[in-house]
N, C-alpha and C. Protein backbone atom coordinates (compact mmCIF):
# COMPACT_ATOMS: atom_id res chain seq x y z
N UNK A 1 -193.55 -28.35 -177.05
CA UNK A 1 -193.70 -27.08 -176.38
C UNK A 1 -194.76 -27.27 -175.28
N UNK A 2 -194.57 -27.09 -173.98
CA UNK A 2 -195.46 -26.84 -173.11
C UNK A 2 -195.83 -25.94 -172.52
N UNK A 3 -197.50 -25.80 -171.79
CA UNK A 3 -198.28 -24.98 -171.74
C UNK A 3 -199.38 -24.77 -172.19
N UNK A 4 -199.99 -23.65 -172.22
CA UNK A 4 -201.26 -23.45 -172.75
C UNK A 4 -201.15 -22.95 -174.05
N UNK A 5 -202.27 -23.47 -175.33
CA UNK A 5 -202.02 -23.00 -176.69
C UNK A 5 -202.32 -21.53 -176.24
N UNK A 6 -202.27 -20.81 -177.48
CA UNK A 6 -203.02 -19.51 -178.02
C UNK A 6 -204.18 -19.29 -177.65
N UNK A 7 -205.07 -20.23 -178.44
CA UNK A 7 -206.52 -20.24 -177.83
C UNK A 7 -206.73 -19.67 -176.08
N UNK A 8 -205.93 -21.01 -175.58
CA UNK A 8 -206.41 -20.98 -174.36
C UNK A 8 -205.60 -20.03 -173.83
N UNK A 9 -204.66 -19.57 -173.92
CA UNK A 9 -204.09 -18.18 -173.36
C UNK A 9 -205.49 -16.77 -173.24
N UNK A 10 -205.64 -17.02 -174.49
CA UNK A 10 -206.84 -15.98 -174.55
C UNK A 10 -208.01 -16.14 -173.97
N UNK A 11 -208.37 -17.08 -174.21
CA UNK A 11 -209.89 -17.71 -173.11
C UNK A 11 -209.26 -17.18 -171.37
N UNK A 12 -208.27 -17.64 -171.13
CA UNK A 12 -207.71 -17.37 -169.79
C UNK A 12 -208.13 -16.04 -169.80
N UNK A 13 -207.47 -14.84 -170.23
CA UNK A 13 -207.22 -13.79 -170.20
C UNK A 13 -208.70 -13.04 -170.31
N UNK A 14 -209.56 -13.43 -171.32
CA UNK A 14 -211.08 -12.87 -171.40
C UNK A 14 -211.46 -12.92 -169.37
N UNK A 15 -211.14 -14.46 -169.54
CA UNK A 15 -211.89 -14.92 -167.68
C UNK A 15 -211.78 -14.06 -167.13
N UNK A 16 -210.53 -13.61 -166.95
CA UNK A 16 -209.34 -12.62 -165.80
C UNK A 16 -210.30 -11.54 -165.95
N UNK A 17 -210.14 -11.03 -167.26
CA UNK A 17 -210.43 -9.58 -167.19
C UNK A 17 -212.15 -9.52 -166.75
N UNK A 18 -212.85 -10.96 -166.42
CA UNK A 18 -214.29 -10.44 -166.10
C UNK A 18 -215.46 -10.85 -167.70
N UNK A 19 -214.84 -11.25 -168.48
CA UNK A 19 -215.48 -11.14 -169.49
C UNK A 19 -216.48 -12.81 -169.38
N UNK A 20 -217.23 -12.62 -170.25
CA UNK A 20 -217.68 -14.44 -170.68
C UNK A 20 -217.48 -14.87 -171.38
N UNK A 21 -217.34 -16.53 -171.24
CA UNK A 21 -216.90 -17.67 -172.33
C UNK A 21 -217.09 -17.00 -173.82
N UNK A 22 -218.77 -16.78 -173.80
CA UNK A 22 -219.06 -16.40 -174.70
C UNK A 22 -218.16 -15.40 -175.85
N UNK A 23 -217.84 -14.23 -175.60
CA UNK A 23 -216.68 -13.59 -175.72
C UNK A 23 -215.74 -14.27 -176.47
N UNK A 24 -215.40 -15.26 -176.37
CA UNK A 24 -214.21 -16.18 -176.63
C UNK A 24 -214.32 -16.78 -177.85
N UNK A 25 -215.66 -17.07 -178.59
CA UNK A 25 -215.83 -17.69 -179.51
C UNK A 25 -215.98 -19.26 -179.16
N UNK A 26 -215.59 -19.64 -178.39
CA UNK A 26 -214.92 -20.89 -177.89
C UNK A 26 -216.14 -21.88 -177.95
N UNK A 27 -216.32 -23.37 -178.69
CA UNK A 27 -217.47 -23.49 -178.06
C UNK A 27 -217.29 -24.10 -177.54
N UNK A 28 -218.75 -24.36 -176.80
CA UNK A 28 -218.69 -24.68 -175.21
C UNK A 28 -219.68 -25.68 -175.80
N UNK A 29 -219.34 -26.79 -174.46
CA UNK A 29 -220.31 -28.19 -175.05
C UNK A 29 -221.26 -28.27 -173.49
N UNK A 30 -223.06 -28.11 -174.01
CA UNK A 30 -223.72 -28.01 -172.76
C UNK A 30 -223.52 -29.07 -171.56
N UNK A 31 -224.19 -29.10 -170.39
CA UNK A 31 -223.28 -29.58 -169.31
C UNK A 31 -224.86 -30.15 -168.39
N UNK A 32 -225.11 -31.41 -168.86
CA UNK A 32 -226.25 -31.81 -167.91
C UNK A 32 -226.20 -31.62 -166.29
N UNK A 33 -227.32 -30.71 -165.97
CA UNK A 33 -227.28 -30.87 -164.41
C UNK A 33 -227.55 -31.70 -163.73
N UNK A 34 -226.32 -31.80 -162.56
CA UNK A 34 -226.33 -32.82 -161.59
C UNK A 34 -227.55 -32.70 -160.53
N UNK A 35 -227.72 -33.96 -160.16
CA UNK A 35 -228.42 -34.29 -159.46
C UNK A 35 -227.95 -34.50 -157.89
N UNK A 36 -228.56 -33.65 -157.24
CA UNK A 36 -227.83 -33.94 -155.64
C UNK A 36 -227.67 -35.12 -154.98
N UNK A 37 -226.55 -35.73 -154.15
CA UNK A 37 -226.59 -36.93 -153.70
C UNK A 37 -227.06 -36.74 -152.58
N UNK A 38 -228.16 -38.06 -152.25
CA UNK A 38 -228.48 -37.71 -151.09
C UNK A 38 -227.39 -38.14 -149.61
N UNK A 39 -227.54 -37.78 -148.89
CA UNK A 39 -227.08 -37.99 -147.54
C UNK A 39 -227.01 -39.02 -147.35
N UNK A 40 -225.53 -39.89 -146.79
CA UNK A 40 -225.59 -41.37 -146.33
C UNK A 40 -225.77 -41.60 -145.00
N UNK A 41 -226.11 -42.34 -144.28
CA UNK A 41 -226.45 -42.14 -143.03
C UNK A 41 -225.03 -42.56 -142.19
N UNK A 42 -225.05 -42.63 -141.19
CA UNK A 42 -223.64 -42.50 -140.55
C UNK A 42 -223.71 -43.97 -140.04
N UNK A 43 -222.50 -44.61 -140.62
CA UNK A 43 -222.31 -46.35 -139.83
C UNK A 43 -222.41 -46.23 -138.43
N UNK A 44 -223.07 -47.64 -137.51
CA UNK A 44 -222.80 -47.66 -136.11
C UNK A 44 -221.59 -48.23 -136.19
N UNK A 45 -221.19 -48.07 -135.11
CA UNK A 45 -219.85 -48.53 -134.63
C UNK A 45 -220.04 -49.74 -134.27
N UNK A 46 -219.35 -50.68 -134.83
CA UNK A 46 -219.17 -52.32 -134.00
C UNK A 46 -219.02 -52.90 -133.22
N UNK A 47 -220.05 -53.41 -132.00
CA UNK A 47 -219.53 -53.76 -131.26
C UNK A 47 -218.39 -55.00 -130.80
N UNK A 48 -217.48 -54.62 -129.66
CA UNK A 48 -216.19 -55.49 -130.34
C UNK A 48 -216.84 -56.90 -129.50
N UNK A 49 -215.86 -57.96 -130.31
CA UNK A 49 -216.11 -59.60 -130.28
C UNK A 49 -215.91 -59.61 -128.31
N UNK A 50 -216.48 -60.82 -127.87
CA UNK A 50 -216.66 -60.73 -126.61
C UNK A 50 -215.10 -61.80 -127.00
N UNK A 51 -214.06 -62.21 -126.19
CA UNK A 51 -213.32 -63.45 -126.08
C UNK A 51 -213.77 -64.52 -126.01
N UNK A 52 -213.03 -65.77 -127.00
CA UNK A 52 -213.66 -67.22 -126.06
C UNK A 52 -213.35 -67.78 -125.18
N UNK A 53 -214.40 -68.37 -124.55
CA UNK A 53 -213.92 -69.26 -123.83
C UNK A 53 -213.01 -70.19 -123.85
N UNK A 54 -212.16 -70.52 -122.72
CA UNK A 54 -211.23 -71.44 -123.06
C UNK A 54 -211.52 -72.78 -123.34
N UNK A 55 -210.78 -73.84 -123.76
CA UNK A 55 -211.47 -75.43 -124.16
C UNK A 55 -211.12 -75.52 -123.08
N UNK A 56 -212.03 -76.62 -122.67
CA UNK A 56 -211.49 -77.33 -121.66
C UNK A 56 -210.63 -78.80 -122.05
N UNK A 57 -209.76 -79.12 -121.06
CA UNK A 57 -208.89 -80.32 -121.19
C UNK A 57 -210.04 -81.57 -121.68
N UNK A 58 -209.20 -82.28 -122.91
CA UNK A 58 -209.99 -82.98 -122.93
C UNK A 58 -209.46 -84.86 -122.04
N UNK A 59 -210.17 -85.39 -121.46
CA UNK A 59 -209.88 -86.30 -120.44
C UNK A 59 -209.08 -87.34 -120.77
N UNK A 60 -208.11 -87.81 -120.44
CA UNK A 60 -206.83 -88.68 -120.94
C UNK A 60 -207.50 -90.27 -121.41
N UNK A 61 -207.08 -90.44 -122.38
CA UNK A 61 -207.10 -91.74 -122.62
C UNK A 61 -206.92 -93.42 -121.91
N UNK A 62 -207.69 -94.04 -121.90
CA UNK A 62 -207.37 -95.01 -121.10
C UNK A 62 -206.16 -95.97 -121.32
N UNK A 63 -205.10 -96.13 -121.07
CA UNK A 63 -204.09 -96.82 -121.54
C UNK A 63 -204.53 -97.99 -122.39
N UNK A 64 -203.90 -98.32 -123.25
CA UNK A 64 -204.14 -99.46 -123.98
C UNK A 64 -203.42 -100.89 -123.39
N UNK A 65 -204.06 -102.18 -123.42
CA UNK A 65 -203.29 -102.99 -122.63
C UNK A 65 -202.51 -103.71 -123.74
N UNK A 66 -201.29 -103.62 -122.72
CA UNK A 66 -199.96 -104.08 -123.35
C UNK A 66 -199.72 -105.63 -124.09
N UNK A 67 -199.43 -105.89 -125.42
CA UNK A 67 -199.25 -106.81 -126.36
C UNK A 67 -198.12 -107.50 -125.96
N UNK A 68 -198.90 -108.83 -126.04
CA UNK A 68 -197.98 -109.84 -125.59
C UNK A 68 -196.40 -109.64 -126.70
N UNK A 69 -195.48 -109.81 -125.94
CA UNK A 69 -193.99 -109.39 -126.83
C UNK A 69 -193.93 -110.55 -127.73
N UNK A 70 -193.53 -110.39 -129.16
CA UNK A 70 -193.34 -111.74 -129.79
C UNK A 70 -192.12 -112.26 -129.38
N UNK A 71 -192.08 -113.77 -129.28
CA UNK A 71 -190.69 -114.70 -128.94
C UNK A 71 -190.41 -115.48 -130.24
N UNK A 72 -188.94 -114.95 -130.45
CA UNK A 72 -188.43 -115.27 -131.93
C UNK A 72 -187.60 -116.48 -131.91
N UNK A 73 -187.39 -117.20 -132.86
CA UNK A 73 -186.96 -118.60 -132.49
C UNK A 73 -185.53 -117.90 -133.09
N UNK A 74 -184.58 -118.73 -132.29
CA UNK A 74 -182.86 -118.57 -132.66
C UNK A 74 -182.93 -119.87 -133.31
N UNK A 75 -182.60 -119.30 -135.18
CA UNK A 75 -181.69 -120.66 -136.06
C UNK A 75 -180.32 -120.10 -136.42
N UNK A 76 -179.74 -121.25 -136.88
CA UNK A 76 -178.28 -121.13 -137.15
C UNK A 76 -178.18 -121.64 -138.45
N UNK A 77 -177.02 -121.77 -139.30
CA UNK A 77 -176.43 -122.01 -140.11
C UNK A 77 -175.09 -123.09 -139.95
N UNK A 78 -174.87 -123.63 -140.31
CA UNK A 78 -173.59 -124.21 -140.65
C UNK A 78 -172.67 -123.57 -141.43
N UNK A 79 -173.01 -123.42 -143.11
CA UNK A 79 -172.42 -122.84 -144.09
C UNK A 79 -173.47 -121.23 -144.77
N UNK A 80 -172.81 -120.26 -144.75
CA UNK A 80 -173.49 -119.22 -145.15
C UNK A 80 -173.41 -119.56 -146.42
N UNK A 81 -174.78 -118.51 -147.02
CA UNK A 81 -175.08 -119.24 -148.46
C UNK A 81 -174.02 -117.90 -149.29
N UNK A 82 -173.71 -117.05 -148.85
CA UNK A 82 -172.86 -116.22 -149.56
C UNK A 82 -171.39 -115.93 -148.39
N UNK A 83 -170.26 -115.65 -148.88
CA UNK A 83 -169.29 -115.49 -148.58
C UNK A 83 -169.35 -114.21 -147.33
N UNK A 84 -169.44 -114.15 -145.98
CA UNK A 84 -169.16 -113.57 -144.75
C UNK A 84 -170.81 -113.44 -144.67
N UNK A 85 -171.76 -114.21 -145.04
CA UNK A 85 -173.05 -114.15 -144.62
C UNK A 85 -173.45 -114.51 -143.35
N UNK A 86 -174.54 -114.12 -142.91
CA UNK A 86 -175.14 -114.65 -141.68
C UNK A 86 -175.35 -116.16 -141.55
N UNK A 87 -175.17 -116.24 -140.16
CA UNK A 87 -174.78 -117.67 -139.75
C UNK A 87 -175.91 -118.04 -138.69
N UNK A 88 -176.30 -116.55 -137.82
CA UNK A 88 -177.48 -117.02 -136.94
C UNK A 88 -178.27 -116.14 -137.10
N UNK A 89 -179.53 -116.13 -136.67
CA UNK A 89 -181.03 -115.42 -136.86
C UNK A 89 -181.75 -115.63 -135.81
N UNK A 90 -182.47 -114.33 -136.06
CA UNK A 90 -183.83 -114.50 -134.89
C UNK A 90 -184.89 -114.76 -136.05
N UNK A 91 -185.76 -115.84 -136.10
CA UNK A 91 -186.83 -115.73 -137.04
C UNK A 91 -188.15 -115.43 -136.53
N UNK A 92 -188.99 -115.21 -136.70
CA UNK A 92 -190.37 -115.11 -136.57
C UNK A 92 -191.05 -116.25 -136.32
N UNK A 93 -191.89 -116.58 -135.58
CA UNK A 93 -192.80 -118.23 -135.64
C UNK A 93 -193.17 -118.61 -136.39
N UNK A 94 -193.66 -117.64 -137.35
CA UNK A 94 -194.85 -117.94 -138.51
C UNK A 94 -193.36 -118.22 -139.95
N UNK A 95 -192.47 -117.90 -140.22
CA UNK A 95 -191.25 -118.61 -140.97
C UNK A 95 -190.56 -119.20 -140.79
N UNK A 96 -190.71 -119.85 -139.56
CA UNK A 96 -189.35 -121.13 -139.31
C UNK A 96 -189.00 -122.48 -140.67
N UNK A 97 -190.74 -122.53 -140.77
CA UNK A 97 -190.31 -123.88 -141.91
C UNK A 97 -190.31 -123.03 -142.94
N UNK A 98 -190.17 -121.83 -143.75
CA UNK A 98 -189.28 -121.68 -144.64
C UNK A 98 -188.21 -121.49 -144.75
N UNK A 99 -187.24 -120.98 -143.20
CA UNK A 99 -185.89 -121.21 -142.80
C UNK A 99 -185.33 -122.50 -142.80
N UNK A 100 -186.58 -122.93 -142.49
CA UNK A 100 -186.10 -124.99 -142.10
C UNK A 100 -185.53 -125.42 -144.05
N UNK A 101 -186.32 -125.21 -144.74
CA UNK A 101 -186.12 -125.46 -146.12
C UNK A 101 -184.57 -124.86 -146.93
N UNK A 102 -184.51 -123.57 -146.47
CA UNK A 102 -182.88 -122.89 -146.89
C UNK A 102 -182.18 -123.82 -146.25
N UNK A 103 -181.91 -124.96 -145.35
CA UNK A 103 -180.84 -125.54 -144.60
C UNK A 103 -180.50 -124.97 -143.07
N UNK A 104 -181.42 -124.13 -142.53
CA UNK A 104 -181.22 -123.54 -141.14
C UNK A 104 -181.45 -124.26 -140.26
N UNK A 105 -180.91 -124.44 -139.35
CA UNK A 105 -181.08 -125.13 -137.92
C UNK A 105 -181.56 -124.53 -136.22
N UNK A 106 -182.78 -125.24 -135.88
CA UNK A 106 -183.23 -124.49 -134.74
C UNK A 106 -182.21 -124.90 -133.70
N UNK A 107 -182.33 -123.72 -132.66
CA UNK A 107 -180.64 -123.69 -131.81
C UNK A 107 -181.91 -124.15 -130.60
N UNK A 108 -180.61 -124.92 -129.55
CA UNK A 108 -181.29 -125.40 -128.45
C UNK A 108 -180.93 -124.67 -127.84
């Protein structure tokens, strides 16, 4: 059921007509007095961010000087060691004599 009980129908009705709590029977639970707040003072307003400055470019790099190109030795094969295997190669300088050892041949 909603609404106001009995009780409080009647407490209402005492109010209306002018009467006091008291009147009501009702008790009332005492009510410590508040204490005034004091006054906050009023925020300043922010002043807004200035923009930054822009970066400046920073100055180009000096080219790097260009690396000698490596020159790869051309070996060959006679017989590939597996069936449609490679027959010629570019090798590296620094592995020729372990190509030399598989049976590879430096090309003139």
């Amino acid at each position: 059921m909603a609404g106001l009980t009995k009780e409080q129908r009647e407490a209402k009705k005492l109010i209306v007509d002018g009467e006091t709590i008291e009147a009501t029977k009702l008790p009332v639970e005492p009510v410590e007095p508040v204490e005034p707040v004091e006054p906050v003072e009023p925020v300043e307003p922010v002043e807004p961010v200035e923009p930054v400055e822009p970066v400046e470019p920073v100055e180009p790099v000096e080219p790097v000087e260009p690396v000698e190109p490596l020159i790869f030795i051309r070996m060959f094969r006679v017989h590939p060691t597996l069936p449609n295997g490679p027959t010629e190669a570019d090798v590296h300088p620094d592995s020729v004599e372990l190509w030399l050892r598989e049976e590879w041949h430096i090309s003139e």
